[in-house]
PDB file of N, CA and C in Angstrom:
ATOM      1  N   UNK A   1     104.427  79.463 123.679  1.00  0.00           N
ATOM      2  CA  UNK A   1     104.266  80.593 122.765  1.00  0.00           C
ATOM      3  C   UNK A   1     102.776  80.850 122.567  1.00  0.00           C
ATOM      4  N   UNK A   2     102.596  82.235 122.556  1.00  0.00           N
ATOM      5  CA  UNK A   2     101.231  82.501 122.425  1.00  0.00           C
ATOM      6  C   UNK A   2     100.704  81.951 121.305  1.00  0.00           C
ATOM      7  N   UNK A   3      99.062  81.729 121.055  1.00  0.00           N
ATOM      8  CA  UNK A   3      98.851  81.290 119.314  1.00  0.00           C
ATOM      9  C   UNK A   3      98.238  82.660 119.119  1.00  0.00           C
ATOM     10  N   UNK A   4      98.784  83.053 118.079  1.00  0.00           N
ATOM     11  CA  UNK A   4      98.117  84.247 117.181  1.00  0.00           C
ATOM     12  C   UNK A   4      97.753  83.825 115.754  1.00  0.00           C
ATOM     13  N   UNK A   5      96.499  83.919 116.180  1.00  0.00           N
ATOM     14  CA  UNK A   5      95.780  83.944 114.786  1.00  0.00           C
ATOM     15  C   UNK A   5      95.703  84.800 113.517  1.00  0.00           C
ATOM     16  N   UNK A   6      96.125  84.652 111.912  1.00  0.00           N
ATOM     17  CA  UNK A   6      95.977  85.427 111.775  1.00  0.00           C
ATOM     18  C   UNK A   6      95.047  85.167 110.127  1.00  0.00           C
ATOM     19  N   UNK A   7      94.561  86.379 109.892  1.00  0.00           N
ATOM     20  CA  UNK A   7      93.543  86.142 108.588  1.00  0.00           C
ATOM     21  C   UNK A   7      93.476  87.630 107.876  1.00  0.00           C
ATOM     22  N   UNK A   8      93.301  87.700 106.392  1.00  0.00           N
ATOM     23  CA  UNK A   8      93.632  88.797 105.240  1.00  0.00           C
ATOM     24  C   UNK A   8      91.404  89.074 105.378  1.00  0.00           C
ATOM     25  N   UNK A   9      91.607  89.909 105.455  1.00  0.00           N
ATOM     26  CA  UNK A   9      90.277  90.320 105.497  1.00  0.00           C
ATOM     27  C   UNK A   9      90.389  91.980 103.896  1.00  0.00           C
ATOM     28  N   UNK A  10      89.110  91.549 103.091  1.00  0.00           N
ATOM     29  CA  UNK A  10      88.860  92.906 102.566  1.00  0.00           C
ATOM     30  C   UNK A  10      87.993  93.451 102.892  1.00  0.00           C
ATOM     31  N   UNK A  11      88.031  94.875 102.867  1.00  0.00           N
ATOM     32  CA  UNK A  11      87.311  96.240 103.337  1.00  0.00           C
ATOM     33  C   UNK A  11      86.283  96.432 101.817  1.00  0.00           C
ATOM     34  N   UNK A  12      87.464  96.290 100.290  1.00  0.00           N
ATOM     35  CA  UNK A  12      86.495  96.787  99.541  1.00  0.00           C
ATOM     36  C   UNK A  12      87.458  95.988  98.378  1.00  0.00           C
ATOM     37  N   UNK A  13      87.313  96.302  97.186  1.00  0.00           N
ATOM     38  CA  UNK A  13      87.820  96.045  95.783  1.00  0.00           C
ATOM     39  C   UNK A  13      89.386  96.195  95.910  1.00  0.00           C
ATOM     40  N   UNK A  14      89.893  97.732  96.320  1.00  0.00           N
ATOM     41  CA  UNK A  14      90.932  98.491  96.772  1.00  0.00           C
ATOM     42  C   UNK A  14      91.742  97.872  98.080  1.00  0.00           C
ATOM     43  N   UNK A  15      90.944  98.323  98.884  1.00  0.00           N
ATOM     44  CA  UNK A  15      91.561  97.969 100.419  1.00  0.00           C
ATOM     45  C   UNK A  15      91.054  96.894 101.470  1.00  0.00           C
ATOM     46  N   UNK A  16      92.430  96.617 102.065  1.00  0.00           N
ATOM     47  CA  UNK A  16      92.171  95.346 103.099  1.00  0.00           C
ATOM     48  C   UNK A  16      93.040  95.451 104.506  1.00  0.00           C
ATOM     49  N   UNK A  17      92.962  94.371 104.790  1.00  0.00           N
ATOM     50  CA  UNK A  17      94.009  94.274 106.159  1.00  0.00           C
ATOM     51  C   UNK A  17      94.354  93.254 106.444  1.00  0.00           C
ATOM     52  N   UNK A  18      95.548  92.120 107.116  1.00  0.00           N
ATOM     53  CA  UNK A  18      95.910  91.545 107.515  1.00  0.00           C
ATOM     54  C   UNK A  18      95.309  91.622 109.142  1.00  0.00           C
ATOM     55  N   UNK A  19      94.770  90.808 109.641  1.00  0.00           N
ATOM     56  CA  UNK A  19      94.046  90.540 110.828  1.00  0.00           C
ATOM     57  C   UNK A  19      95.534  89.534 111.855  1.00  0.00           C
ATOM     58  N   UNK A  20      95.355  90.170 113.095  1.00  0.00           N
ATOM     59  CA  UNK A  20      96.163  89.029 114.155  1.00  0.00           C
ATOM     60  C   UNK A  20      95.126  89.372 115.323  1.00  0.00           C
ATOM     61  N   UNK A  21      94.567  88.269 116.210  1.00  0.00           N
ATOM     62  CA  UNK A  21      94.210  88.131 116.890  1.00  0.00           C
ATOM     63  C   UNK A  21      94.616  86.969 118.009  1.00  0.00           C
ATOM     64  N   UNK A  22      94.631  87.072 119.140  1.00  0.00           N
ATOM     65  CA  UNK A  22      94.913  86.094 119.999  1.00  0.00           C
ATOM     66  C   UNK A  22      93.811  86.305 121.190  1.00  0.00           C
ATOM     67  N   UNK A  23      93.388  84.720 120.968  1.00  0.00           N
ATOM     68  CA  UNK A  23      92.492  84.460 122.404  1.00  0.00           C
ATOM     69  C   UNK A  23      92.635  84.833 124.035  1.00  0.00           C
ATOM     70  N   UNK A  24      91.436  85.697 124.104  1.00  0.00           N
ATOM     71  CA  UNK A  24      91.806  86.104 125.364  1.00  0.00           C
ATOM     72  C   UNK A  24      91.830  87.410 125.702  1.00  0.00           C
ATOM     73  N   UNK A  25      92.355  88.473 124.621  1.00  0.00           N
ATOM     74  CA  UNK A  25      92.977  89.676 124.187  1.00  0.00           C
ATOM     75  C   UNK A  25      91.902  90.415 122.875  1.00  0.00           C
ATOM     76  N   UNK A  26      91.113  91.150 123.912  1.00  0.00           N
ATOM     77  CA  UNK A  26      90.103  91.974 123.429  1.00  0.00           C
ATOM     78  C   UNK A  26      90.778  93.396 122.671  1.00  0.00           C
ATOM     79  N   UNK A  27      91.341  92.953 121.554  1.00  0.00           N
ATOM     80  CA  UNK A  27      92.526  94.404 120.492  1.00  0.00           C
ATOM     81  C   UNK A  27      92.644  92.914 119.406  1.00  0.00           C
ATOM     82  N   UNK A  28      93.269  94.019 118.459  1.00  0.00           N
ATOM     83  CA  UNK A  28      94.207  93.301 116.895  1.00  0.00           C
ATOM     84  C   UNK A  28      94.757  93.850 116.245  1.00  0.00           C
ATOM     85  N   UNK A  29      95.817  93.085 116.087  1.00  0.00           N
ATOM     86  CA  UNK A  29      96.686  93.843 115.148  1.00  0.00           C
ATOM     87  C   UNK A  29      96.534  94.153 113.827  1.00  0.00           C
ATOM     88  N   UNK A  30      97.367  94.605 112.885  1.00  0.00           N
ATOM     89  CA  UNK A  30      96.549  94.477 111.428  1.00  0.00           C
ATOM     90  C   UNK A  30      98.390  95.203 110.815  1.00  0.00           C
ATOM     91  N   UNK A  31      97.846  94.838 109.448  1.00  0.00           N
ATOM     92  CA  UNK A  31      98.466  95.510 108.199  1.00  0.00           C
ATOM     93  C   UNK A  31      97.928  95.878 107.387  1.00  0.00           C
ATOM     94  N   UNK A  32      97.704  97.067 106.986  1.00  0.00           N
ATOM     95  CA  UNK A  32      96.650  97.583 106.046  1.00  0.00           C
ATOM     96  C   UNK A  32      97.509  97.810 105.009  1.00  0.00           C
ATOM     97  N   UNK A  33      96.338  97.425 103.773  1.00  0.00           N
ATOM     98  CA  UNK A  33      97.131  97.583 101.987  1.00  0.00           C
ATOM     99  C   UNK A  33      96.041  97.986 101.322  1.00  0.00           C
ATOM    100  N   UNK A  34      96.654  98.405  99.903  1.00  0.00           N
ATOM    101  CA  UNK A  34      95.806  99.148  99.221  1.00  0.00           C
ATOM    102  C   UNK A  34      96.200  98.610  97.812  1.00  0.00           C
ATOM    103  N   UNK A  35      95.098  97.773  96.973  1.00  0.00           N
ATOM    104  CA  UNK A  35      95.882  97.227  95.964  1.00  0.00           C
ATOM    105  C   UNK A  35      96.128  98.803  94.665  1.00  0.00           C
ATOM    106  N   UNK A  36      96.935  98.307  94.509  1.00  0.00           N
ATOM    107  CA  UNK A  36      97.548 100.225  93.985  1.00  0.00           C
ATOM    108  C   UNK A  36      97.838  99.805  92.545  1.00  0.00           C
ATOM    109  N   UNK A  37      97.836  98.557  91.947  1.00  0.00           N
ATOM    110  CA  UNK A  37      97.949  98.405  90.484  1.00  0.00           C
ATOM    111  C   UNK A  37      97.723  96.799  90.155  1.00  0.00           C
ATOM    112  N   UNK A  38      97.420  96.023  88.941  1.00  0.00           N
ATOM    113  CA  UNK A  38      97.592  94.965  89.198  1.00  0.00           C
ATOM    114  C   UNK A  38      98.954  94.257  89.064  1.00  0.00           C
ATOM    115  N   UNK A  39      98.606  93.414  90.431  1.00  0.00           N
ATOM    116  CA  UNK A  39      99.855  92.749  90.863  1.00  0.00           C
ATOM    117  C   UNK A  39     100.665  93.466  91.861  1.00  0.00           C
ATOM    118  N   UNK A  40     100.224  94.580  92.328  1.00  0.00           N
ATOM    119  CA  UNK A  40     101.110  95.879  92.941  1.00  0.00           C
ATOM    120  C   UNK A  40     100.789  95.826  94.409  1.00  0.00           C
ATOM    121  N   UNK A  41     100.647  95.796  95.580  1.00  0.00           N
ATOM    122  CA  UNK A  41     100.137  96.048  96.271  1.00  0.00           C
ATOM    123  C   UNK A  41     101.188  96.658  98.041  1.00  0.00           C
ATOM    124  N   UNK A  42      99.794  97.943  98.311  1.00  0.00           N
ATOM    125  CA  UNK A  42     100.997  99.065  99.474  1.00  0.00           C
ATOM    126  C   UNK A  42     100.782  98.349 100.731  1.00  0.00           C
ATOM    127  N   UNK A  43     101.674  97.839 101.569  1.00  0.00           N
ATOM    128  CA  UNK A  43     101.866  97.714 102.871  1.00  0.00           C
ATOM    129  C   UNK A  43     101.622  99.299 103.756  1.00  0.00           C
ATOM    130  N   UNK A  44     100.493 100.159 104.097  1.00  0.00           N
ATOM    131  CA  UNK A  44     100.380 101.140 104.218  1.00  0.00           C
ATOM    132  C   UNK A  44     100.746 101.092 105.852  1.00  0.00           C
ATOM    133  N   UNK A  45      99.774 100.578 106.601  1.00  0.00           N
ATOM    134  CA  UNK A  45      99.899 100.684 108.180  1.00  0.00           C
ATOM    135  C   UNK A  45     100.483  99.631 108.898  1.00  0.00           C
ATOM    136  N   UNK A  46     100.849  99.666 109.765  1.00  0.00           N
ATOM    137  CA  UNK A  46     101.346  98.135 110.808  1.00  0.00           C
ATOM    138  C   UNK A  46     101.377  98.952 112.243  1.00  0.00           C
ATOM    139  N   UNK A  47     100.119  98.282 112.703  1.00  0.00           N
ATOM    140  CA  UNK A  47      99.339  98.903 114.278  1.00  0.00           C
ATOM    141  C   UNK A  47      99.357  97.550 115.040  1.00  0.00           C
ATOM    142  N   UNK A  48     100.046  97.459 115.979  1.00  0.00           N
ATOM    143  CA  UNK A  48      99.975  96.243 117.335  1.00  0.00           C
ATOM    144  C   UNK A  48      99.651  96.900 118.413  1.00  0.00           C
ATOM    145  N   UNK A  49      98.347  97.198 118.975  1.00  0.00           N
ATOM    146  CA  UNK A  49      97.849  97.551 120.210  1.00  0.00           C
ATOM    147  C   UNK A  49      99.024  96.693 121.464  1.00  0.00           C
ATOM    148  N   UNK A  50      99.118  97.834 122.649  1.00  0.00           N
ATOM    149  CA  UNK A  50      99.879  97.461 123.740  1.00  0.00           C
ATOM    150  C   UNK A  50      99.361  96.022 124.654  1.00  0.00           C
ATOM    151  N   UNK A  51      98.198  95.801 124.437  1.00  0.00           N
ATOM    152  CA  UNK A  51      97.753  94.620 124.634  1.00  0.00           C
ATOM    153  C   UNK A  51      98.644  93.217 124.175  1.00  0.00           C
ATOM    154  N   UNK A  52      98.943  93.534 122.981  1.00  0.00           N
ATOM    155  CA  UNK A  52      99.656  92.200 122.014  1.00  0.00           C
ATOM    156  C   UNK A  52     101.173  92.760 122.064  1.00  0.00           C
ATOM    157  N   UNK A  53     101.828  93.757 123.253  1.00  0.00           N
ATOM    158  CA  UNK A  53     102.924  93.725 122.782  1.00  0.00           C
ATOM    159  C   UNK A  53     103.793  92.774 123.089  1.00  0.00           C
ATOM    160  N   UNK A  54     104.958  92.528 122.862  1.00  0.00           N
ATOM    161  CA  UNK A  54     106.055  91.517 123.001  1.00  0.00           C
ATOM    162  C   UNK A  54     105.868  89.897 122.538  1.00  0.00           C
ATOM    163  N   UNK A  55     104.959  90.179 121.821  1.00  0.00           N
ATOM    164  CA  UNK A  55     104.690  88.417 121.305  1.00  0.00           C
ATOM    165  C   UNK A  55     104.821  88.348 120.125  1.00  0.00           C
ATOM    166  N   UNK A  56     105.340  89.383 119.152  1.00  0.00           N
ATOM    167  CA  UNK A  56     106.228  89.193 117.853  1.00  0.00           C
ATOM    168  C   UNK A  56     105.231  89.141 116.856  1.00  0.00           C
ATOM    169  N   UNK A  57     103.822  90.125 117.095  1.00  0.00           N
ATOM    170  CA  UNK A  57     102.600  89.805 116.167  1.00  0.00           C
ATOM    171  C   UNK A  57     102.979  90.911 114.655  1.00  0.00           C
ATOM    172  N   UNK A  58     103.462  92.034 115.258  1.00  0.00           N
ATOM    173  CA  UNK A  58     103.662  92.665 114.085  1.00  0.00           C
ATOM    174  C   UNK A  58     104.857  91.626 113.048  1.00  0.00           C
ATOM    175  N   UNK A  59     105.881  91.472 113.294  1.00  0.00           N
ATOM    176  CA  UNK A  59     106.795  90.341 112.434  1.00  0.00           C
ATOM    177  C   UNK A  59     105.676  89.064 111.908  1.00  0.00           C
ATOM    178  N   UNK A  60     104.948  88.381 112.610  1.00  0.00           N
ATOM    179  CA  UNK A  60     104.389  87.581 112.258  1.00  0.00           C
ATOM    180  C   UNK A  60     103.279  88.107 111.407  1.00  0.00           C
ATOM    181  N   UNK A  61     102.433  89.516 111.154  1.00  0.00           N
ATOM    182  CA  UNK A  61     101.825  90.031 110.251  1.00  0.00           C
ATOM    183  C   UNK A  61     102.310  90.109 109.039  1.00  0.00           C
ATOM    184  N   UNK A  62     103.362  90.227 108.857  1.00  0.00           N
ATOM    185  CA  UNK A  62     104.211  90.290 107.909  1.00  0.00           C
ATOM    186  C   UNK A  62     104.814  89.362 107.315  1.00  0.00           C
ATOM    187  N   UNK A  63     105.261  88.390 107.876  1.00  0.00           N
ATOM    188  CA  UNK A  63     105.598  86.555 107.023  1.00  0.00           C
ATOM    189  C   UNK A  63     104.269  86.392 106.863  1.00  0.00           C
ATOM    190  N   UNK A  64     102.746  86.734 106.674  1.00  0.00           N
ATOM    191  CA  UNK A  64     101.570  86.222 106.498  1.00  0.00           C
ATOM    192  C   UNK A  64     101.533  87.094 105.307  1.00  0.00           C
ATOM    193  N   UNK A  65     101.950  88.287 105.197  1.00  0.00           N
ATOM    194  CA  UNK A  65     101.690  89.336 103.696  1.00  0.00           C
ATOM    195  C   UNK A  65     102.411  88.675 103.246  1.00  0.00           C
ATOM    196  N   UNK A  66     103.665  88.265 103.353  1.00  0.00           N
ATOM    197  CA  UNK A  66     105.130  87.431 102.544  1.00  0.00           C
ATOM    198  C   UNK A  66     104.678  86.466 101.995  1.00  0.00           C
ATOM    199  N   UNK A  67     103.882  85.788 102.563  1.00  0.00           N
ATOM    200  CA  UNK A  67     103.413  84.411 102.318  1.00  0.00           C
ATOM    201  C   UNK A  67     102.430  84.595 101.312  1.00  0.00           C
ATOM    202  N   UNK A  68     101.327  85.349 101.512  1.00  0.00           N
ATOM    203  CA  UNK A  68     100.343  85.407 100.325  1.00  0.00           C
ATOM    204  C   UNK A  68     101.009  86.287  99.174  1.00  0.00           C
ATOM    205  N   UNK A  69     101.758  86.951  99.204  1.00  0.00           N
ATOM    206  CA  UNK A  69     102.962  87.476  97.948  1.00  0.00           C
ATOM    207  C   UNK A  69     103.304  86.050  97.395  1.00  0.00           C
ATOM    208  N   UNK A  70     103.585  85.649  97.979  1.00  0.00           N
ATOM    209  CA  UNK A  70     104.355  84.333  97.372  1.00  0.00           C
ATOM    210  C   UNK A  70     103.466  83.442  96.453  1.00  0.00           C
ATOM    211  N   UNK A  71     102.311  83.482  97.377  1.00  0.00           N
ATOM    212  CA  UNK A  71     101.200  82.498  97.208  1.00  0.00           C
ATOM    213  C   UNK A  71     100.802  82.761  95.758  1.00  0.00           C
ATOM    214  N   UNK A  72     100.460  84.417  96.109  1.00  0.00           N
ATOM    215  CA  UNK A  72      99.438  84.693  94.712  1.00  0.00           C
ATOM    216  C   UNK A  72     100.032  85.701  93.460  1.00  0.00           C
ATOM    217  N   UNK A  73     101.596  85.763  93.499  1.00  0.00           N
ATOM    218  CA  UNK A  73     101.681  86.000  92.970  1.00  0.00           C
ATOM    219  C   UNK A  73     101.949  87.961  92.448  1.00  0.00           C
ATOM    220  N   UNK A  74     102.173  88.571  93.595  1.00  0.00           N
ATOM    221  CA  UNK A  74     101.508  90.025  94.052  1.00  0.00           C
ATOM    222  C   UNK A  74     103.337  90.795  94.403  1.00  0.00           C
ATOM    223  N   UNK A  75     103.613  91.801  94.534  1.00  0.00           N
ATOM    224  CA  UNK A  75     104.768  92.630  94.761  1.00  0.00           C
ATOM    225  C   UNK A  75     104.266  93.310  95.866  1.00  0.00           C
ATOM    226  N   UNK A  76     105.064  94.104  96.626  1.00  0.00           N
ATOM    227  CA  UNK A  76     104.475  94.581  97.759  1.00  0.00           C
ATOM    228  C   UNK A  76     105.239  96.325  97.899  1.00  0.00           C
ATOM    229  N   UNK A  77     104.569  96.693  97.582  1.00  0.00           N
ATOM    230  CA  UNK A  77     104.972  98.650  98.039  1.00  0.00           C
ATOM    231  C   UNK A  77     105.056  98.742  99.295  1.00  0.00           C
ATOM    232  N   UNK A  78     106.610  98.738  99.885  1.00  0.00           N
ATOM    233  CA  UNK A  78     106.441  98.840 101.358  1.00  0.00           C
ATOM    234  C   UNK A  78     106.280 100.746 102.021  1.00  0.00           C
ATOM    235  N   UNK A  79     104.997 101.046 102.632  1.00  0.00           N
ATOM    236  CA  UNK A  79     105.247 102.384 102.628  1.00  0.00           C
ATOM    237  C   UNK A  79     104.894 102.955 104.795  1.00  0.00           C
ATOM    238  N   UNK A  80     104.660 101.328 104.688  1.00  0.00           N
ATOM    239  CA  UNK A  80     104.984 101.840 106.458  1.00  0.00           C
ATOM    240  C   UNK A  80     106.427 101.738 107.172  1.00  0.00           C
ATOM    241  N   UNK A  81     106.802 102.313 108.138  1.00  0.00           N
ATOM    242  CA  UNK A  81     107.908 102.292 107.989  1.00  0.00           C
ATOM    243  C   UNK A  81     108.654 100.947 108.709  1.00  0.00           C
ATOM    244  N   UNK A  82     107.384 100.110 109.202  1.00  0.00           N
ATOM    245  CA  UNK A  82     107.736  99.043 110.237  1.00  0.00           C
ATOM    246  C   UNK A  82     108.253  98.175 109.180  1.00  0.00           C
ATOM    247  N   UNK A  83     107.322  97.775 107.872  1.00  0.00           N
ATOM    248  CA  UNK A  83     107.511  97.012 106.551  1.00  0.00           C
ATOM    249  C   UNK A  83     108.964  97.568 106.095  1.00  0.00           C
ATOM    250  N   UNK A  84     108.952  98.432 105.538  1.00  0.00           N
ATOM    251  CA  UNK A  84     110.722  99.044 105.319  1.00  0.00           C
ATOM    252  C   UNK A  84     111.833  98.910 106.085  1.00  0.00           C
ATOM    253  N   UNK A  85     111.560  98.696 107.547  1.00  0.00           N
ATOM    254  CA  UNK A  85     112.956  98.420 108.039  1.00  0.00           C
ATOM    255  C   UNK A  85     112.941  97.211 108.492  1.00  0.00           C
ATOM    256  N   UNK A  86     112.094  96.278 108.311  1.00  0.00           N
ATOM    257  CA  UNK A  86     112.319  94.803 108.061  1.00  0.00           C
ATOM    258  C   UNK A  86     113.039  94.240 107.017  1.00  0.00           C
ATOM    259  N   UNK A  87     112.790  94.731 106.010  1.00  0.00           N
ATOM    260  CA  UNK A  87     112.583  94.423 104.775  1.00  0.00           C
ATOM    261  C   UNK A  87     114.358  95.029 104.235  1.00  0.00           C
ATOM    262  N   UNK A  88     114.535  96.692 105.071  1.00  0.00           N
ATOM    263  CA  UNK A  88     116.380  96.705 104.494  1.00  0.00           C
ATOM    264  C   UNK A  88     117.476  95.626 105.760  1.00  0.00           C
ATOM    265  N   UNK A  89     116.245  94.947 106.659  1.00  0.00           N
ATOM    266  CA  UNK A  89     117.283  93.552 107.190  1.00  0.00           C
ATOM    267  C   UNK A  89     117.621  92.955 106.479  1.00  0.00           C
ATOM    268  N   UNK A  90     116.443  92.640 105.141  1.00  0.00           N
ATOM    269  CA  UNK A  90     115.987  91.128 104.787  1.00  0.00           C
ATOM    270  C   UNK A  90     116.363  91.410 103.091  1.00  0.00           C
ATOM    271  N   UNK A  91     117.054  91.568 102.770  1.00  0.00           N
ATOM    272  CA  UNK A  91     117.259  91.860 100.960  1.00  0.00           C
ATOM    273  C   UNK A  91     116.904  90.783 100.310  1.00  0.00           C
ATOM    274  N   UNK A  92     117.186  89.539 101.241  1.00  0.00           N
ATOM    275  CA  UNK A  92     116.787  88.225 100.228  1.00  0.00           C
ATOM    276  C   UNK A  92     115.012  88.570  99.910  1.00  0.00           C
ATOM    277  N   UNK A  93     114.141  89.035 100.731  1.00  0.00           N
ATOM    278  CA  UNK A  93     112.814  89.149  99.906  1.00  0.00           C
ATOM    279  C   UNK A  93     112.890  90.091  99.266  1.00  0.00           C
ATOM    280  N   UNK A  94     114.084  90.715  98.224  1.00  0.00           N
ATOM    281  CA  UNK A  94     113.604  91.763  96.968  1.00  0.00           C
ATOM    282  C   UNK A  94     112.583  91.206  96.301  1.00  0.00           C
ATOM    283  N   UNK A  95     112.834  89.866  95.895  1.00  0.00           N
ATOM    284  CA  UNK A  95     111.990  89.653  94.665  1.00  0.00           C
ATOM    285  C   UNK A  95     109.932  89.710  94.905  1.00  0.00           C
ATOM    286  N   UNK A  96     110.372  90.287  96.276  1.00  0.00           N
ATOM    287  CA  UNK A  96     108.557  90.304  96.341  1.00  0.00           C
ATOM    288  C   UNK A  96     108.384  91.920  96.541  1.00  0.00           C
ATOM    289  N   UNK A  97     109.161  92.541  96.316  1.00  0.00           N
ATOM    290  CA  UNK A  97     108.837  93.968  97.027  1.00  0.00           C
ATOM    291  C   UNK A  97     109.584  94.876  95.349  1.00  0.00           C
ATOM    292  N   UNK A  98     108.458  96.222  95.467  1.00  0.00           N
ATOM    293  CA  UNK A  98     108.636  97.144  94.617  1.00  0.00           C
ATOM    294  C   UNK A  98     110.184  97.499  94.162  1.00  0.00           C
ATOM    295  N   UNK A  99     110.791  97.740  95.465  1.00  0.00           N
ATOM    296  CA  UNK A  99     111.768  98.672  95.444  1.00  0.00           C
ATOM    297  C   UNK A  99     113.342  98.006  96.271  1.00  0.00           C
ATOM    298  N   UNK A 100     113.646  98.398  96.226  1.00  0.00           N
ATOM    299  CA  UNK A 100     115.201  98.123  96.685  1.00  0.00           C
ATOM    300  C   UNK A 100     115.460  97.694  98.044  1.00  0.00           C
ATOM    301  N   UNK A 101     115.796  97.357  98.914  1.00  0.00           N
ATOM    302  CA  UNK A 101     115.952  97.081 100.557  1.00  0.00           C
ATOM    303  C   UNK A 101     116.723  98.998 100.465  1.00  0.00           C
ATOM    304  N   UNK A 102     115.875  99.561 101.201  1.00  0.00           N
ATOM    305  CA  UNK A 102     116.482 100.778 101.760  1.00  0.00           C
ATOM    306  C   UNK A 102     115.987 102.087 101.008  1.00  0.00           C
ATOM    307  N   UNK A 103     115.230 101.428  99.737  1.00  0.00           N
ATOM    308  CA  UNK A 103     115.192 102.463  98.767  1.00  0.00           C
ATOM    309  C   UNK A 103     113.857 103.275  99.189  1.00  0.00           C
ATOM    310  N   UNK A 104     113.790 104.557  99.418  1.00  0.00           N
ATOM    311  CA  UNK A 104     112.145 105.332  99.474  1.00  0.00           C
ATOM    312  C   UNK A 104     111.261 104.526  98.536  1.00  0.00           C
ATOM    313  N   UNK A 105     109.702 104.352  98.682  1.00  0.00           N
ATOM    314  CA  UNK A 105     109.254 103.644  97.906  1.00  0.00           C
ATOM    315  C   UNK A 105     108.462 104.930  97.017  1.00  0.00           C
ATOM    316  N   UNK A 106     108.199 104.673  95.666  1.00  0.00           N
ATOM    317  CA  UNK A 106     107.518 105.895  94.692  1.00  0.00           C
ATOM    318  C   UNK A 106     105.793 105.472  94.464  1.00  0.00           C
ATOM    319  N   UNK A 107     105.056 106.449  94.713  1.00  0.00           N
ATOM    320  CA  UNK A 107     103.828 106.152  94.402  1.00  0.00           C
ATOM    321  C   UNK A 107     103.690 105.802  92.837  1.00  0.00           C
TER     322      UNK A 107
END
């Protein structure tokens, strides 16, 4: 299995990204968020360049947002649509997410 690295990088106060990188493979993936209230925060983008496809980096971007939800304590506005249709698989993670498995999410 490939190793993909991955690391939460911030842009500013507001906005950040979830970083995946794998050795070798000049691209990265990311999840971009926007902390939108405290404790609140939007899963906005989920981009896996064709470089990293088929090695399960976008899913694995996402048990890394899951994980620091968990960690620190944070809810997650899912408003990309890759995050949303994971997420109406997965109902058992309501308790980290805004809104309902399936539900439109509200600004």
């Amino acid at each position: 299995m490939t190793d993909v690295i991955i690391t939460k990088e911030d842009r500013d106060a507001r906005h950040g990204r979830y970083v995946a990188r794998i050795e070798g493979i000049d691209a990265e993936g990311e999840i971009t968020f926007t902390r939108r209230r405290e404790g609140v925060i939007s899963a906005d983008h989920t981009g896996v360049p064709e470089a990293m496809g088929g090695r399960g980096v976008a899913r694995r971007l996402l048990d890394f947002m899951l994980e620091d939800a968990r960690a620190n304590g944070f809810r997650i506005l899912p408003l990309c649509p890759y995050v949303q249709a994971q997420y109406a698989r997965h109902p058992e993670w309501a308790p980290l997410f805004t809104t309902a498995p399936g539900e439109k999410p509200k600004l």
